[in-house]
N, C-alpha and C. Protein backbone atom coordinates (compact mmCIF):
# COMPACT_ATOMS: atom_id res chain seq x y z
N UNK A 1 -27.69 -0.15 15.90
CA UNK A 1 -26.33 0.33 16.02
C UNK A 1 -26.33 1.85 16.05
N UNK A 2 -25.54 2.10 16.88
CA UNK A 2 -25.02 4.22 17.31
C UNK A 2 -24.47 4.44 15.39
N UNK A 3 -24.40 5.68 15.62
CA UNK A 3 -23.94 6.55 14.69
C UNK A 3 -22.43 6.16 14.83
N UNK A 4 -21.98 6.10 16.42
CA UNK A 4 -20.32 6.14 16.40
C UNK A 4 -20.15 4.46 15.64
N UNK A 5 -20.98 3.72 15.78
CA UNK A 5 -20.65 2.09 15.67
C UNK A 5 -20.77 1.99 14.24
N UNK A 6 -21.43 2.74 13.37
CA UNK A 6 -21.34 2.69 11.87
C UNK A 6 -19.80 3.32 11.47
N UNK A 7 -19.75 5.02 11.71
CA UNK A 7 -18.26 4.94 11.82
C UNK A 7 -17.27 4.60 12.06
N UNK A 8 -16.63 3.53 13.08
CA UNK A 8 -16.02 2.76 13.34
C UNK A 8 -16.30 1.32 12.14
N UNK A 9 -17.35 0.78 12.15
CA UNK A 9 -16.94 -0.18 11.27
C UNK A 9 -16.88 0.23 9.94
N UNK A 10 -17.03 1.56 9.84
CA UNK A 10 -16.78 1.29 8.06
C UNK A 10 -15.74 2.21 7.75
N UNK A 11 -14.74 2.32 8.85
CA UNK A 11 -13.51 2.91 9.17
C UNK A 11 -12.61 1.42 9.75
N UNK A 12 -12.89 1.00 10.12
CA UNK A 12 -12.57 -0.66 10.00
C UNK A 12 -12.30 -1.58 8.96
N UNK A 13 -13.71 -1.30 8.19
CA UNK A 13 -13.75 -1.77 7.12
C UNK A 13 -12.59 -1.38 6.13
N UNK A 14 -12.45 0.07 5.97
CA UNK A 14 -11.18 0.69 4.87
C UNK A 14 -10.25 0.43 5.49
N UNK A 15 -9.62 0.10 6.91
CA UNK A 15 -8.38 -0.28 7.29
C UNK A 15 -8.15 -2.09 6.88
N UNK A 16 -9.21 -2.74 7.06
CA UNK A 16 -9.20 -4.16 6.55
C UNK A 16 -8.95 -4.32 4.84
N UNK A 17 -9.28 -3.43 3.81
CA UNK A 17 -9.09 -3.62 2.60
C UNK A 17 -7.24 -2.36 1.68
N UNK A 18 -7.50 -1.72 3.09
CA UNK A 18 -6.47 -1.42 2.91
C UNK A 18 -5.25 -1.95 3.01
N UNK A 19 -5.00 -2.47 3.81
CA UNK A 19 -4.12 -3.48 4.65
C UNK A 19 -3.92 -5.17 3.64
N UNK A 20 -5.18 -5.51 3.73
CA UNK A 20 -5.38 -7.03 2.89
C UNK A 20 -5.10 -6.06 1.22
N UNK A 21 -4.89 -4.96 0.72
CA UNK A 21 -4.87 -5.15 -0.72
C UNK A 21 -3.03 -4.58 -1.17
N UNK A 22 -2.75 -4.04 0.09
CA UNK A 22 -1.12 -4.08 -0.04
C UNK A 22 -0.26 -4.81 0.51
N UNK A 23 -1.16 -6.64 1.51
CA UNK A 23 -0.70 -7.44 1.61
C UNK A 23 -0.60 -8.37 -0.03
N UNK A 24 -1.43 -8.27 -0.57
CA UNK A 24 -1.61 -8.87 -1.86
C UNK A 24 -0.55 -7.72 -2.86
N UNK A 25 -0.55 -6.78 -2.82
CA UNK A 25 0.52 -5.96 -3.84
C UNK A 25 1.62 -6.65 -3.26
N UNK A 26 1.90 -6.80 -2.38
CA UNK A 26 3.87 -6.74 -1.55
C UNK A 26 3.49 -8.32 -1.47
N UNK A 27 2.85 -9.33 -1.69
CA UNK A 27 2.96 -10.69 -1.82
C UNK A 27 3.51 -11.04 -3.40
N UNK A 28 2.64 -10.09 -4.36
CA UNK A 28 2.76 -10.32 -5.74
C UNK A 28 4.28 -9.90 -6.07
N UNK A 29 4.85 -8.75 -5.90
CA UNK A 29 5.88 -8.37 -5.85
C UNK A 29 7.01 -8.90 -5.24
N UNK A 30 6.87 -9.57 -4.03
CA UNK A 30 8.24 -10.61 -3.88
C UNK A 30 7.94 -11.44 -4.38
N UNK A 31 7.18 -12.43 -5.09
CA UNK A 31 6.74 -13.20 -5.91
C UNK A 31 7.66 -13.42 -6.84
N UNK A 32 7.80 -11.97 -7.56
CA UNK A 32 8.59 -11.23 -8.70
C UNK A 32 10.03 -11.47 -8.82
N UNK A 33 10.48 -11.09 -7.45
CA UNK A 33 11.47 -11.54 -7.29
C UNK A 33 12.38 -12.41 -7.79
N UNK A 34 11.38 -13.35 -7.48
CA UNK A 34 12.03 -14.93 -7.18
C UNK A 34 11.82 -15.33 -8.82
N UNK A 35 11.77 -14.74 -9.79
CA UNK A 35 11.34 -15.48 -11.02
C UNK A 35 12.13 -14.52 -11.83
N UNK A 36 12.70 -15.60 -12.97
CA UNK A 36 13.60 -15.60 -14.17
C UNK A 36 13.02 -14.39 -15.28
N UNK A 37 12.26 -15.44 -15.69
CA UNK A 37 11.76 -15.55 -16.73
C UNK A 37 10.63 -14.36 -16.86
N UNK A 38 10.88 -13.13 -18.04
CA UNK A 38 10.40 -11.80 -17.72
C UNK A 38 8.74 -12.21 -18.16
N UNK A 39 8.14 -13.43 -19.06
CA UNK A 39 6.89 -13.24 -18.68
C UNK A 39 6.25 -13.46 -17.67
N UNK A 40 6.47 -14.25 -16.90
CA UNK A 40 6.50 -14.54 -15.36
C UNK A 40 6.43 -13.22 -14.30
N UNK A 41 7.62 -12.51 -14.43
CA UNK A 41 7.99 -11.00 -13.65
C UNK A 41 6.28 -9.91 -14.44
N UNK A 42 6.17 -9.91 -15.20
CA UNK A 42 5.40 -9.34 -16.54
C UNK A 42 3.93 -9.86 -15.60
N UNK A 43 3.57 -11.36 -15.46
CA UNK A 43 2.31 -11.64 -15.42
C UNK A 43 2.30 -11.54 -13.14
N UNK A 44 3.13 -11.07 -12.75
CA UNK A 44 3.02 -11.54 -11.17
C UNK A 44 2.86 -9.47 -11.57
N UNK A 45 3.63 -8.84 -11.83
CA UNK A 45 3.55 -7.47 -11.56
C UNK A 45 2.22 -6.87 -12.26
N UNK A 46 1.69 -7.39 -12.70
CA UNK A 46 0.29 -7.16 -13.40
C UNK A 46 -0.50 -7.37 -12.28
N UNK A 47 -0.40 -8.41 -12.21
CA UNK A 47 -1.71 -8.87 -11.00
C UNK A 47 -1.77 -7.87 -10.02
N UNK A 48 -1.08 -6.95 -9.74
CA UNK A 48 -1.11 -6.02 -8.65
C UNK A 48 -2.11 -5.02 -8.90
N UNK A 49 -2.33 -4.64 -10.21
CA UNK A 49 -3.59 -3.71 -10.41
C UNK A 49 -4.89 -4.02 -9.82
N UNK A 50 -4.86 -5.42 -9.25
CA UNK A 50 -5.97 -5.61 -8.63
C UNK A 50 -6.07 -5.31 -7.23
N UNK A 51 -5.01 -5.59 -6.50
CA UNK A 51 -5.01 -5.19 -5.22
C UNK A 51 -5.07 -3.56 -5.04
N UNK A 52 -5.04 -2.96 -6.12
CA UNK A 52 -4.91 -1.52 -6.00
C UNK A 52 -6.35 -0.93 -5.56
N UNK A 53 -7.82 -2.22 -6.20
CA UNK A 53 -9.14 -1.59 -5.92
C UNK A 53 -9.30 -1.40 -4.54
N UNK A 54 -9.28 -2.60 -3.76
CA UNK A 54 -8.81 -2.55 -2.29
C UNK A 54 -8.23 -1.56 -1.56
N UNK A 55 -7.35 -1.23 -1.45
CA UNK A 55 -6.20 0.02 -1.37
C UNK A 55 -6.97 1.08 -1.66
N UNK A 56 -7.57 1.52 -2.21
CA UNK A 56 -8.23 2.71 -3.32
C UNK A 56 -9.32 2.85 -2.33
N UNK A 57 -10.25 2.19 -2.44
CA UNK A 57 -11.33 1.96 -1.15
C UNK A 57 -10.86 2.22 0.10
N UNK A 58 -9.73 1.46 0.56
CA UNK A 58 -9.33 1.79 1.69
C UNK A 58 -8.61 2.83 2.12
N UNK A 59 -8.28 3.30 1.19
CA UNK A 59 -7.66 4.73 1.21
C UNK A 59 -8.48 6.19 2.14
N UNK A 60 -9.53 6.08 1.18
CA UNK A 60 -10.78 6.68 1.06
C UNK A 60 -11.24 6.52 2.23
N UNK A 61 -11.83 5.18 2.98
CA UNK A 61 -12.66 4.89 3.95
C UNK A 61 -11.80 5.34 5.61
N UNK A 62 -10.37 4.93 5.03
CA UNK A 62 -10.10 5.20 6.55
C UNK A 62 -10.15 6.45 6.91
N UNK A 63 -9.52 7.48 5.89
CA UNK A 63 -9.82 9.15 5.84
C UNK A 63 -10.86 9.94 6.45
N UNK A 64 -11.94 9.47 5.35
CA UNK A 64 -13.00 9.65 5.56
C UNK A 64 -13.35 9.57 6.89
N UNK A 65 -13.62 7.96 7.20
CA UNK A 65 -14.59 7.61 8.39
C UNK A 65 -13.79 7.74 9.96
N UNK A 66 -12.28 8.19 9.73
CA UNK A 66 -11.57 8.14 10.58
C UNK A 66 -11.58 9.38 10.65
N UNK A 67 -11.14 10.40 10.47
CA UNK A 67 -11.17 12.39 10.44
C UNK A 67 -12.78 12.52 11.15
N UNK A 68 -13.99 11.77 11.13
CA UNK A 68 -15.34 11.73 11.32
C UNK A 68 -15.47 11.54 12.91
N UNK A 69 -14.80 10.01 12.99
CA UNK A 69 -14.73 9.27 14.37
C UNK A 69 -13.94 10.38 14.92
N UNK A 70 -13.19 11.05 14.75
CA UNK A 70 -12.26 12.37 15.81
C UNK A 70 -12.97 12.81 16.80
N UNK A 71 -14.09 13.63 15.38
CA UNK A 71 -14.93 14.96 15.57
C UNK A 71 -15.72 14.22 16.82
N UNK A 72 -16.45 12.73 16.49
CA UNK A 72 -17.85 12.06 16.81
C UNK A 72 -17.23 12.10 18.36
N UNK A 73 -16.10 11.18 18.29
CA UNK A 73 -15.39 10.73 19.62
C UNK A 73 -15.47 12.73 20.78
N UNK A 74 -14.84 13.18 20.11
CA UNK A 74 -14.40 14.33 20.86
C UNK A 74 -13.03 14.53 21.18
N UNK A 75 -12.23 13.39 20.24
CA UNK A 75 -11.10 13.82 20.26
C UNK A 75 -10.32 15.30 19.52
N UNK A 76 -8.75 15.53 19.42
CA UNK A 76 -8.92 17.34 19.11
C UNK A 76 -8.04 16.72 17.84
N UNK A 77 -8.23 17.26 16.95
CA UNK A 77 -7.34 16.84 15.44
C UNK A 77 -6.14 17.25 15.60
N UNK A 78 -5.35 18.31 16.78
CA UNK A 78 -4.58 18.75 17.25
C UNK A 78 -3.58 17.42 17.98
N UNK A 79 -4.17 16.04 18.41
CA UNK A 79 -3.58 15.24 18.93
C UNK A 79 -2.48 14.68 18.51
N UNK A 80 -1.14 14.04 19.27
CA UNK A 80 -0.09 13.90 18.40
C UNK A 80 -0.61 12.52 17.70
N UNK A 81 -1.54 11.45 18.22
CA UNK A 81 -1.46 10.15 17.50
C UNK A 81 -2.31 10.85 16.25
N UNK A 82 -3.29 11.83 16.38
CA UNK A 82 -3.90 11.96 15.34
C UNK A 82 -3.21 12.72 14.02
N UNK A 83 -2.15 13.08 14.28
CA UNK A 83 -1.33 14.36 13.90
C UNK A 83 -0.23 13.02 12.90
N UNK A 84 0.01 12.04 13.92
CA UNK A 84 1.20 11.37 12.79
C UNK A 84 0.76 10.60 12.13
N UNK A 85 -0.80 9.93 12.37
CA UNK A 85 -1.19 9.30 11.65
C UNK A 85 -1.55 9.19 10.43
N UNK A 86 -2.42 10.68 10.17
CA UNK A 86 -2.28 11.37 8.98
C UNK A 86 -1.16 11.93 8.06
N UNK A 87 -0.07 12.62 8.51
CA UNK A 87 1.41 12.28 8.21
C UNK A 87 1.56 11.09 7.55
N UNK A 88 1.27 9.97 8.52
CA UNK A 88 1.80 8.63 7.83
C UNK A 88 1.27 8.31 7.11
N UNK A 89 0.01 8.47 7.14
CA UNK A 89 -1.29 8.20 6.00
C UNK A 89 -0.87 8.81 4.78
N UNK A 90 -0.57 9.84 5.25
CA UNK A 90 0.04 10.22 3.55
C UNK A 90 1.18 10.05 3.12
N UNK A 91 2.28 9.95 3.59
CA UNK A 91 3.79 9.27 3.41
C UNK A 91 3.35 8.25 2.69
N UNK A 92 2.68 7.19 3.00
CA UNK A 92 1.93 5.56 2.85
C UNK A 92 1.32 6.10 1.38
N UNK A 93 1.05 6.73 1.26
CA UNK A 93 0.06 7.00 0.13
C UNK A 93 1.11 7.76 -1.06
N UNK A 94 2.13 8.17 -0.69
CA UNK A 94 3.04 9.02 -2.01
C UNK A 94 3.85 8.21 -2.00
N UNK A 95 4.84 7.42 -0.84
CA UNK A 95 5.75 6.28 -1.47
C UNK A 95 4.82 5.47 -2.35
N UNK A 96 4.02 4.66 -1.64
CA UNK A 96 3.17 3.44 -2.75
C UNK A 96 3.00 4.04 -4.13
N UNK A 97 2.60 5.38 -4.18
CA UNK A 97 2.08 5.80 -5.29
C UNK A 97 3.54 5.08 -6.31
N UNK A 98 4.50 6.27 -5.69
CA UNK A 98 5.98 6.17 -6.41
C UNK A 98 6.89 4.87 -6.89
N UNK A 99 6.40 3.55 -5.61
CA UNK A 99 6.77 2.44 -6.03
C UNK A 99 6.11 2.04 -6.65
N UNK A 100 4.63 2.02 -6.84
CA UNK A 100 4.42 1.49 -7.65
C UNK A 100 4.19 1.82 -9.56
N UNK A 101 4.59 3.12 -9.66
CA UNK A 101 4.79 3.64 -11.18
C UNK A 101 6.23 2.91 -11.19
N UNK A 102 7.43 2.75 -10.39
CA UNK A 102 8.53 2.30 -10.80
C UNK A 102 8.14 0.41 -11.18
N UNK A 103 7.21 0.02 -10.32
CA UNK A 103 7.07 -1.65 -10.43
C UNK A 103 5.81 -1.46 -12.13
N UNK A 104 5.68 -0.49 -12.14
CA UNK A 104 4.93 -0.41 -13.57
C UNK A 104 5.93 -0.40 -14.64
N UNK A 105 6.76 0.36 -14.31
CA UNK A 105 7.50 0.25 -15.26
C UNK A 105 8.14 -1.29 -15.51
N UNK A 106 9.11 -1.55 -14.70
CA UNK A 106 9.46 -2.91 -14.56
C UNK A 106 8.53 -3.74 -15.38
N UNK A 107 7.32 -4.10 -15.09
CA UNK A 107 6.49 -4.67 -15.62
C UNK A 107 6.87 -4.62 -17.50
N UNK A 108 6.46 -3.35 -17.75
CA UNK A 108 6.44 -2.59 -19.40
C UNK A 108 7.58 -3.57 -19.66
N UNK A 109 8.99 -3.36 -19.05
CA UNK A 109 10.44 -3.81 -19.85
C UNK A 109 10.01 -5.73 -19.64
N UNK A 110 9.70 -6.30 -18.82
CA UNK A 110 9.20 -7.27 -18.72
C UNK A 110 8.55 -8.39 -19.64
N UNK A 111 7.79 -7.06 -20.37
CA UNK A 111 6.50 -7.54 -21.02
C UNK A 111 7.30 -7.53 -22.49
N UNK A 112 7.91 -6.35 -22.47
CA UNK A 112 9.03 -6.38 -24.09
C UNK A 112 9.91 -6.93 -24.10
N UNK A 113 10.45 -7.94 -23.11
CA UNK A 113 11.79 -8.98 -22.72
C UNK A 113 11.01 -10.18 -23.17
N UNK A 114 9.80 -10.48 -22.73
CA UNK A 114 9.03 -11.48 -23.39
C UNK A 114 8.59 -11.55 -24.77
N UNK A 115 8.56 -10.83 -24.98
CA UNK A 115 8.13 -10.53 -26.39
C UNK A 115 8.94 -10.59 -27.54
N UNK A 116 10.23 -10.68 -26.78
CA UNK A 116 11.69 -10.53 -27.05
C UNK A 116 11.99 -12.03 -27.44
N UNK A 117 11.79 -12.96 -26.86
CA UNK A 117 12.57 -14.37 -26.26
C UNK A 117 12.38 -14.41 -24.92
N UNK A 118 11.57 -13.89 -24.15
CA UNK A 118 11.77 -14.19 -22.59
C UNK A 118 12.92 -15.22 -22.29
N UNK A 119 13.62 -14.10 -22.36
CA UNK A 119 15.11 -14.70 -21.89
C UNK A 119 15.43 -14.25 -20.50
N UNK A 120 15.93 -14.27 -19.83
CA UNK A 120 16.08 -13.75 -18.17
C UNK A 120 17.29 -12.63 -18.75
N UNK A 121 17.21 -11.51 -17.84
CA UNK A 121 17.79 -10.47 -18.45
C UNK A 121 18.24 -9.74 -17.49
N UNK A 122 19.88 -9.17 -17.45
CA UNK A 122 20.16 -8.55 -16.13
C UNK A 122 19.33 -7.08 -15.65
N UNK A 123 19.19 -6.69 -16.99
CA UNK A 123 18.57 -5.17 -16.91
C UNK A 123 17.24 -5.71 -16.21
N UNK A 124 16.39 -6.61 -17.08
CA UNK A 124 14.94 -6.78 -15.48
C UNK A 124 15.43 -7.30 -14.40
N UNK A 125 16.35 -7.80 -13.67
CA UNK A 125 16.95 -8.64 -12.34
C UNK A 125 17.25 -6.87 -11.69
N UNK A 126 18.12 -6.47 -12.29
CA UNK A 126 18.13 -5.10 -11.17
C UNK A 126 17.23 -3.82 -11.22
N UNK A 127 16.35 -4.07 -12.32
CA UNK A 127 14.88 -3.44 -11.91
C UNK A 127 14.66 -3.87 -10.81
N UNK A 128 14.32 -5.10 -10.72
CA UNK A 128 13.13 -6.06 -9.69
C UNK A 128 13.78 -5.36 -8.40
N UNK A 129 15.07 -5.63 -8.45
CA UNK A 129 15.89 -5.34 -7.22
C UNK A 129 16.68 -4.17 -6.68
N UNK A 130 15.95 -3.08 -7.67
CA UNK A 130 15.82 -1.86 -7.11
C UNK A 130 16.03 -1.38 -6.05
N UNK A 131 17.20 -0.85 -5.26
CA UNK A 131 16.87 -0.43 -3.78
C UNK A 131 15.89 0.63 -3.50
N UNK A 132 15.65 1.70 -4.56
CA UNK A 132 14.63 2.78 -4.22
C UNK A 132 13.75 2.06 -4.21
N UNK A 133 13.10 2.11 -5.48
CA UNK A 133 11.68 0.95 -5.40
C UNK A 133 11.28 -0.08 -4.18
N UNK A 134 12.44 -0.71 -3.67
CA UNK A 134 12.26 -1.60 -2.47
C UNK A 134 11.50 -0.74 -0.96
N UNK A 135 12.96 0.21 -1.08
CA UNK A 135 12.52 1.17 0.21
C UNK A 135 11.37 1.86 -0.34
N UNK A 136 10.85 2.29 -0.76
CA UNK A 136 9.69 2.46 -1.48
C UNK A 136 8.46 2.02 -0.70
N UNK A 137 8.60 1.10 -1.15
CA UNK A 137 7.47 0.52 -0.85
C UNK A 137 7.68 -0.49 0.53
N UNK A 138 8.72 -1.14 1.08
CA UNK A 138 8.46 -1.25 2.38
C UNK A 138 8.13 -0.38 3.73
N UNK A 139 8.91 0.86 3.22
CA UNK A 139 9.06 1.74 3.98
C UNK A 139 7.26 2.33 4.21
N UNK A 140 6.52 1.94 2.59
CA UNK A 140 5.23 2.50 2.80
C UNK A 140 4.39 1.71 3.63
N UNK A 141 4.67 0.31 3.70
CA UNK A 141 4.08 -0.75 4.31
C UNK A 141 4.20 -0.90 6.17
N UNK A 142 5.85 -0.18 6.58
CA UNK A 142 5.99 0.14 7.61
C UNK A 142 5.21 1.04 8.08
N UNK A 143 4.81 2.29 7.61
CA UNK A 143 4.08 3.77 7.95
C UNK A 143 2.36 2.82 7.97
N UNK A 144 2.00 2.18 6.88
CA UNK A 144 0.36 1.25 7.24
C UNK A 144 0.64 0.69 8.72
N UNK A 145 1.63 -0.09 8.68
CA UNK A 145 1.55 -0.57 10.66
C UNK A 145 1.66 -0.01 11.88
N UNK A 146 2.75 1.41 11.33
CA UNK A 146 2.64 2.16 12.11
C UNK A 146 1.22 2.91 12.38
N UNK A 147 0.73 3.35 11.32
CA UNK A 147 -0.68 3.57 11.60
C UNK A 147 -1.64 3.03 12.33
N UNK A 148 -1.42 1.87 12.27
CA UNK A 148 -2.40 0.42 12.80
C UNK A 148 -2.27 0.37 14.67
N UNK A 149 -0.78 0.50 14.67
CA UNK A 149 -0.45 0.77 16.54
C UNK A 149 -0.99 1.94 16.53
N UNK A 150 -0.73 3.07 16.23
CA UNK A 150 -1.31 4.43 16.41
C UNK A 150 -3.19 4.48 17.02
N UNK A 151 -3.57 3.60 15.70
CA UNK A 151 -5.05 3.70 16.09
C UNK A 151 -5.51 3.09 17.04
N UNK A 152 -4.77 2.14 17.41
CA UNK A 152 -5.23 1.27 18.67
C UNK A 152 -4.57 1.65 20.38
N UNK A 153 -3.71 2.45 19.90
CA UNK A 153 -2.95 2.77 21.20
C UNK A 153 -3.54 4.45 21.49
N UNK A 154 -3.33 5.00 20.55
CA UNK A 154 -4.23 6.07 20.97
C UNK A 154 -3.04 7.00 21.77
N UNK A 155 -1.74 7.28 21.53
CA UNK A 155 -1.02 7.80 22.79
C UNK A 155 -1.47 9.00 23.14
N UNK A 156 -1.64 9.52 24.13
CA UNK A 156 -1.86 10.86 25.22
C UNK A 156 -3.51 11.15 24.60
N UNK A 157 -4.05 10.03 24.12
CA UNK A 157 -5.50 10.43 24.11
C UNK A 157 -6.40 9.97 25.73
């Protein structure tokens, strides 16, 4: 395998764990949703710390091995797909951050509602259903796909 064919797949690779570990955050989280009962909300918003290793890796790899593939390719970092992608890359990366300290929190009141009587409780129902927090984090999930057309379409490259 070329030098360019290692960069590409392990710029592949961080877009595949990136992608699959904030399909698993935003699966766990409407999950959340749909449930009463705050140990329930408590044990689905937990589970997300795991999809974060994923994400974290993939963060890293696409950066990395993608800013690399530019140089390798001969494309100009000056390009507009390359220009919004990174933009979006980081938009993607400060909403998520932001939704997800707010779905942390949620979690915390969750975990002391249970602890409580896990009783279903309006104050966790309009956490969960947060409109910031929501746009938040879909909006971050939109900017990952947008990224995803970007890299494959390549415009005015």
């Amino acid at each position: 395998m070329s030098k360019y064919d290692w960069l590409l797949f392990l710029h592949v690779t961080g877009a595949f764990l990136l992608i699959g570990g904030s399909v698993v955050a935003a699966a766990l989280s409407l999950a959340s949703l749909t449930r009463e009962r705050p140990s329930e909300v408590a044990v689905l918003l937990g589970l997300i710390r795991y999809g974060l290793i994923p994400i974290y890796a993939g963060v890293l790899l696409t950066l990395v091995f993608g800013l690399w593939l530019v140089s390798e390719r001969g494309y100009s970092y000056g390009s507009f797909w390359v220009i919004a992608a990174l933009v979006l890359w980081a938009y993607a990366n400060a909403v998520g951050g932001m939704g997800g300290r707010r779905d942390e929190e949620t979690r915390r009141l969750a975990e002391r509602l249970a602890a409580e009587g896990d009783a279903p409780s309006a104050e966790l129902r309009a956490r969960q259903r947060d409109p910031v927090t929501l746009f938040l984090e879909y909006s971050g999930g939109v900017a990952i796909l947008l990224i995803l057309v970007l890299m494959i379409w390549k415009p005015g490259a």
